[in-house]
PDB file of N, CA and C in Angstrom:
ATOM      1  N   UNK A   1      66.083  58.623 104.826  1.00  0.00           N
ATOM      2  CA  UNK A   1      65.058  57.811 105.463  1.00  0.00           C
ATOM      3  C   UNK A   1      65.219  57.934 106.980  1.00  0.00           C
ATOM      4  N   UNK A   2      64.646  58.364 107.749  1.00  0.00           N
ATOM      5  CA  UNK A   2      64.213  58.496 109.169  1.00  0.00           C
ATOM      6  C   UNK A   2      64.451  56.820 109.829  1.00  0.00           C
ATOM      7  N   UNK A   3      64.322  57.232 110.928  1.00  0.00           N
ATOM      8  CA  UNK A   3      64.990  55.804 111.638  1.00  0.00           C
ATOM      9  C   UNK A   3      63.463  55.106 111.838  1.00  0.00           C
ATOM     10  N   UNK A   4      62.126  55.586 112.050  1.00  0.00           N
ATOM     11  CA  UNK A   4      60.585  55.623 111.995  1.00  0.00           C
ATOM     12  C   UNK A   4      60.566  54.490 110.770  1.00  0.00           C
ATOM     13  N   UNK A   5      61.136  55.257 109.357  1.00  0.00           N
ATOM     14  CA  UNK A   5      61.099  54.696 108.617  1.00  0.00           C
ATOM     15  C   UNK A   5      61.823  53.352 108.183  1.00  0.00           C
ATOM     16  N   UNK A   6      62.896  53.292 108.332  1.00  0.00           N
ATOM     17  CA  UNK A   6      63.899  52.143 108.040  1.00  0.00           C
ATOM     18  C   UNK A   6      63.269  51.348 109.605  1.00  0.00           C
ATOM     19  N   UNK A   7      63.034  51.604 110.014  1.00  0.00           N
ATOM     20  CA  UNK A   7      62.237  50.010 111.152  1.00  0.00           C
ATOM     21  C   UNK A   7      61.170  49.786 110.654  1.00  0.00           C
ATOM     22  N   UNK A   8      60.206  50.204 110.312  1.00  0.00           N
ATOM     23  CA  UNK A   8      58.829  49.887 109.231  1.00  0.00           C
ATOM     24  C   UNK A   8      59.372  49.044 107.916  1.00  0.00           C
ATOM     25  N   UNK A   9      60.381  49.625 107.724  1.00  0.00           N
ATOM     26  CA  UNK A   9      60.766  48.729 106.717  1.00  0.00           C
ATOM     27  C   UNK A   9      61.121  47.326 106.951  1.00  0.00           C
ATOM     28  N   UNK A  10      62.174  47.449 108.008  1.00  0.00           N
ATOM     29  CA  UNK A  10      62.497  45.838 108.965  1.00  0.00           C
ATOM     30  C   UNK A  10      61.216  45.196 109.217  1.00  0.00           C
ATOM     31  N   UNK A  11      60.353  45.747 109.766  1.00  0.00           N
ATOM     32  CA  UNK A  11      59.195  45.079 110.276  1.00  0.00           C
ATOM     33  C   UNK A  11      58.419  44.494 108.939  1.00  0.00           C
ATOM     34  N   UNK A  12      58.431  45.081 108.319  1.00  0.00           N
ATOM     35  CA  UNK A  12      57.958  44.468 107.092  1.00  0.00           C
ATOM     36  C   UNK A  12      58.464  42.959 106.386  1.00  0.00           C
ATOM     37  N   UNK A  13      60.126  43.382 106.572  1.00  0.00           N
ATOM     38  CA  UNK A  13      60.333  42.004 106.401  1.00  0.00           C
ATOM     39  C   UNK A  13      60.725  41.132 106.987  1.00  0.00           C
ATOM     40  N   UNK A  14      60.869  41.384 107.973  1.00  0.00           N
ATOM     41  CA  UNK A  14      61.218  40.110 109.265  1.00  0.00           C
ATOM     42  C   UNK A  14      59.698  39.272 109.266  1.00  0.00           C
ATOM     43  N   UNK A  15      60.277  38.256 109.806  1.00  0.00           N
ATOM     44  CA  UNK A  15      59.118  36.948 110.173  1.00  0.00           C
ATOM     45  C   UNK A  15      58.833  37.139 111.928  1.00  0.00           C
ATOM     46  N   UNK A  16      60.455  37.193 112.398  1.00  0.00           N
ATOM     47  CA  UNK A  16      60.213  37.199 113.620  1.00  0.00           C
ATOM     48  C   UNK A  16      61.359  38.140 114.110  1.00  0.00           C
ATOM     49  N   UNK A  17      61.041  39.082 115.424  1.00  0.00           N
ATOM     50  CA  UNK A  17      61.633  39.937 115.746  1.00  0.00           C
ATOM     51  C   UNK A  17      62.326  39.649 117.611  1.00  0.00           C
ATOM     52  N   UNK A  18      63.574  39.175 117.743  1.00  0.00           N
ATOM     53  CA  UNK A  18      63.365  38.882 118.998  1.00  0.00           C
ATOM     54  C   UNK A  18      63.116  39.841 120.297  1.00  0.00           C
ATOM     55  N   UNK A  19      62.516  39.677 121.174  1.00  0.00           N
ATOM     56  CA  UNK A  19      62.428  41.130 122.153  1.00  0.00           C
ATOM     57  C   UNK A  19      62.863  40.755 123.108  1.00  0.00           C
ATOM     58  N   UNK A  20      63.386  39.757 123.500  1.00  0.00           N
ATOM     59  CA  UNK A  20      64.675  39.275 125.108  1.00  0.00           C
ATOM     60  C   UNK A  20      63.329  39.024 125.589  1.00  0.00           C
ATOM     61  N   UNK A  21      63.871  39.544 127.426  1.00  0.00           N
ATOM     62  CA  UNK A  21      63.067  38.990 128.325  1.00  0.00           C
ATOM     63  C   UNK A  21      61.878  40.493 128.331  1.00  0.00           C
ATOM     64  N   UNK A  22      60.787  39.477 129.267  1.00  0.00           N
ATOM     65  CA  UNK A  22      59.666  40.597 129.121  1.00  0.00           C
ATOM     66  C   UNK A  22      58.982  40.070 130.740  1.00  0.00           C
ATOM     67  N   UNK A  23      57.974  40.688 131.330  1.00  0.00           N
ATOM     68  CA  UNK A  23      57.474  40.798 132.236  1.00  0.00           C
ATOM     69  C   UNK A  23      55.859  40.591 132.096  1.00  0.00           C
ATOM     70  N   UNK A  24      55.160  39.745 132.708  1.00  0.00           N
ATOM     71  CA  UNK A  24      53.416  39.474 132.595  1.00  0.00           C
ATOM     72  C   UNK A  24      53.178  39.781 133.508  1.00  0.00           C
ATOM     73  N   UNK A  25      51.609  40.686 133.648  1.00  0.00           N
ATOM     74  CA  UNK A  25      51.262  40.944 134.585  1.00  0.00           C
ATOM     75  C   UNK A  25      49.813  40.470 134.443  1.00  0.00           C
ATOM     76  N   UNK A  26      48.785  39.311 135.253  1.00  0.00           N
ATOM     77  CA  UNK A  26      47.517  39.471 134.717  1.00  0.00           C
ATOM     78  C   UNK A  26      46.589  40.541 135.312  1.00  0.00           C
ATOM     79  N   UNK A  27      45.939  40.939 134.866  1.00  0.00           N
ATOM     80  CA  UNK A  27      45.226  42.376 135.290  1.00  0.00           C
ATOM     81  C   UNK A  27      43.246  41.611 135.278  1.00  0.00           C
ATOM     82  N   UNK A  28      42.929  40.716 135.516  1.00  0.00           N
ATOM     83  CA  UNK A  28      41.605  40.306 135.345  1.00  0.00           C
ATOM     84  C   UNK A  28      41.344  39.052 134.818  1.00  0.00           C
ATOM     85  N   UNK A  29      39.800  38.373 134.459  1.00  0.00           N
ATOM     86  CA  UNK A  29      39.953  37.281 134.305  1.00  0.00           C
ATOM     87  C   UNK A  29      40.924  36.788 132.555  1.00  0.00           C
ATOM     88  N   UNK A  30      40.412  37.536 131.893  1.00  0.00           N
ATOM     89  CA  UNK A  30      40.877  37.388 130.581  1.00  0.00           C
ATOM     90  C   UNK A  30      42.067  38.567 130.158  1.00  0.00           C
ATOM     91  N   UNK A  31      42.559  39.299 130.552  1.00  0.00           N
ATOM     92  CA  UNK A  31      43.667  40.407 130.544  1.00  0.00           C
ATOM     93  C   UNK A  31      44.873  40.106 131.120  1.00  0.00           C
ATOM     94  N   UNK A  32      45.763  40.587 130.249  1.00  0.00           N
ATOM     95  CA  UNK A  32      46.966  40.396 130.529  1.00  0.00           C
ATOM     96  C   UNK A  32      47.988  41.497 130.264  1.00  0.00           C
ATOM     97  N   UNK A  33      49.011  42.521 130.829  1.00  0.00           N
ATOM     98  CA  UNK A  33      49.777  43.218 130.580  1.00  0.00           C
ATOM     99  C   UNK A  33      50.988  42.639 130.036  1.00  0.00           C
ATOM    100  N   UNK A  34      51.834  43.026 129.185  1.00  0.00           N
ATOM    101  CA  UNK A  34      53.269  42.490 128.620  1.00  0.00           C
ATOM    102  C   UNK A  34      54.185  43.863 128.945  1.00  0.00           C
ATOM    103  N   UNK A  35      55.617  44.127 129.622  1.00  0.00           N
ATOM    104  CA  UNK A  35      55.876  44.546 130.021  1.00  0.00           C
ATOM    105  C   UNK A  35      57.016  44.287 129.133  1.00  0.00           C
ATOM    106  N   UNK A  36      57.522  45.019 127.794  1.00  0.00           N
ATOM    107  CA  UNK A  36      58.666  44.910 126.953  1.00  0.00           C
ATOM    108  C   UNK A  36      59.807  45.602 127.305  1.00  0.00           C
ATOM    109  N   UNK A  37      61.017  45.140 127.130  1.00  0.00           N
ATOM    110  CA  UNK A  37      62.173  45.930 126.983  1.00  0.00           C
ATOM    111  C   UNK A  37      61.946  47.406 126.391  1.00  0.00           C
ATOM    112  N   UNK A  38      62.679  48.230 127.013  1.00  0.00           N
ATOM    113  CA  UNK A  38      62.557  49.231 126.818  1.00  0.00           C
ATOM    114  C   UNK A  38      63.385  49.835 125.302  1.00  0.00           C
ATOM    115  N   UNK A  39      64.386  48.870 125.349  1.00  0.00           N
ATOM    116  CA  UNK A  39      64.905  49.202 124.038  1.00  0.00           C
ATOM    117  C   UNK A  39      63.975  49.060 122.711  1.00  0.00           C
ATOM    118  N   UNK A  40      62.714  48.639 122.878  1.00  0.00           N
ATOM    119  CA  UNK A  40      61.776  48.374 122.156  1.00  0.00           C
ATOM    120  C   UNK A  40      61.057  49.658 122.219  1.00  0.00           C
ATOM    121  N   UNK A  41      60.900  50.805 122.729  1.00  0.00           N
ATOM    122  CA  UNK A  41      60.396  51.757 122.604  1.00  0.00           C
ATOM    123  C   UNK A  41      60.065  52.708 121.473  1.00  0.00           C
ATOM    124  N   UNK A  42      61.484  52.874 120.372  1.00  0.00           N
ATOM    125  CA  UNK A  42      61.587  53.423 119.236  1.00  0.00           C
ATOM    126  C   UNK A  42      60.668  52.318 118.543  1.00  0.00           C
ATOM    127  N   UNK A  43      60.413  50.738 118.516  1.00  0.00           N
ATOM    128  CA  UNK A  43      59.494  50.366 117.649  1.00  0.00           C
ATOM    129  C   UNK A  43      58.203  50.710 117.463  1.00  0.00           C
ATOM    130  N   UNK A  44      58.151  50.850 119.222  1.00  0.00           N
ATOM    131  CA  UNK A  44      56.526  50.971 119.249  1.00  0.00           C
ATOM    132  C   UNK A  44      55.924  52.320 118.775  1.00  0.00           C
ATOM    133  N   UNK A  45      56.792  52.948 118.957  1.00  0.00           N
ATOM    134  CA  UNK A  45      56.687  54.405 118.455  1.00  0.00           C
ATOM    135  C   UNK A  45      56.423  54.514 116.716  1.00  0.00           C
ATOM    136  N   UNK A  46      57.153  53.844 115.986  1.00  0.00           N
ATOM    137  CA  UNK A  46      56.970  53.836 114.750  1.00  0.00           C
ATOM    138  C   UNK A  46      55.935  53.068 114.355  1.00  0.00           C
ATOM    139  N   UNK A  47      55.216  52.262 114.941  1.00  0.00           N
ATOM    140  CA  UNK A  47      54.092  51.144 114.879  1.00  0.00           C
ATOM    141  C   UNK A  47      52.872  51.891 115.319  1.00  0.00           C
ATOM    142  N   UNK A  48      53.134  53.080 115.840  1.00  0.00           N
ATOM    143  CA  UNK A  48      52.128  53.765 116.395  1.00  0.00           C
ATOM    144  C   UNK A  48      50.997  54.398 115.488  1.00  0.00           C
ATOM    145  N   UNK A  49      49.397  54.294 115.077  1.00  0.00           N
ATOM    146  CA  UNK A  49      48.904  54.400 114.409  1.00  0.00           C
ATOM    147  C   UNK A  49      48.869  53.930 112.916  1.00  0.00           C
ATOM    148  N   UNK A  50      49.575  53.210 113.214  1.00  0.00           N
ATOM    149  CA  UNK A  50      49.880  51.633 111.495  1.00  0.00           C
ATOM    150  C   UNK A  50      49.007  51.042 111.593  1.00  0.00           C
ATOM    151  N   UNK A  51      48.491  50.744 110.862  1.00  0.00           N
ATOM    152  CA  UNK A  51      47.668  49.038 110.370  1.00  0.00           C
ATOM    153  C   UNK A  51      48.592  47.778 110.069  1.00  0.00           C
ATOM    154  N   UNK A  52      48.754  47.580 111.616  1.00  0.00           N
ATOM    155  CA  UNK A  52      49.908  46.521 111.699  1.00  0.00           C
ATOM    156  C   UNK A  52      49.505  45.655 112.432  1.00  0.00           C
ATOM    157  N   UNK A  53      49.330  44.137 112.104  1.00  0.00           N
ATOM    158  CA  UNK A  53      48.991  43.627 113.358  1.00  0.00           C
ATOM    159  C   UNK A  53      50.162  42.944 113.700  1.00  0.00           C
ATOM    160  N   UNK A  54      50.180  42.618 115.290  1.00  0.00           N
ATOM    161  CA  UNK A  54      51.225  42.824 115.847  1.00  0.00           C
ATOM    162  C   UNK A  54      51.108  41.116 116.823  1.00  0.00           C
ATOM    163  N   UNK A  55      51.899  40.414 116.882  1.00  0.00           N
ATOM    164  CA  UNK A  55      51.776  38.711 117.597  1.00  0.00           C
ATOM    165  C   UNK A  55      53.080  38.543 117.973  1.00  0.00           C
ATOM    166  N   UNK A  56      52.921  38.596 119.301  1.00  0.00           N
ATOM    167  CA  UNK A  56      53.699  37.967 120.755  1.00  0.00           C
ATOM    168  C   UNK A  56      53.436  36.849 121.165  1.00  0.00           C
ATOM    169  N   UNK A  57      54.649  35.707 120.555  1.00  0.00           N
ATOM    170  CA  UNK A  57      55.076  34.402 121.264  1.00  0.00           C
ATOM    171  C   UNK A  57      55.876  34.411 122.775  1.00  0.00           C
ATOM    172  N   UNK A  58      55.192  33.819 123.820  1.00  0.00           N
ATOM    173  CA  UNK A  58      55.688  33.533 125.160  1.00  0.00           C
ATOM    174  C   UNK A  58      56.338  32.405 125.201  1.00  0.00           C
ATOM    175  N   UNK A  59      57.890  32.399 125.437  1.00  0.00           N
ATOM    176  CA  UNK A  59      57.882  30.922 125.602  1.00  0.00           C
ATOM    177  C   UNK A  59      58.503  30.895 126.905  1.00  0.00           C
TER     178      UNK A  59
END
């Protein structure tokens, strides 16, 4: 199993995934940039073209 794969799998069953600190940028009236850890990179990569929907809590 590919590492692509075994995180699709995590993602599947996690509820919640923590991502540390992150960075906002607003870009317009209703837009907003999120600026993730980079160690988050291999996720996004495997999330890439999924039918996944995807929800970011700010606290």
């Amino acid at each position: 199993m590919s590492l692509a794969e075994s995180l699709l799998e995590y993602i599947k069953k996690a509820q919640i995934i923590p991502v540390g600190g992150c960075g906002v940028v607003k870009e317009g009236k209703e837009r907003y940039k999120i600026y993730l850890p980079q160690r988050l990179n291999t996720l996004w990569e495997a999330l890439r073209g999924k039918k996944v929907e995807v929800w970011i809590i700010l606290k």
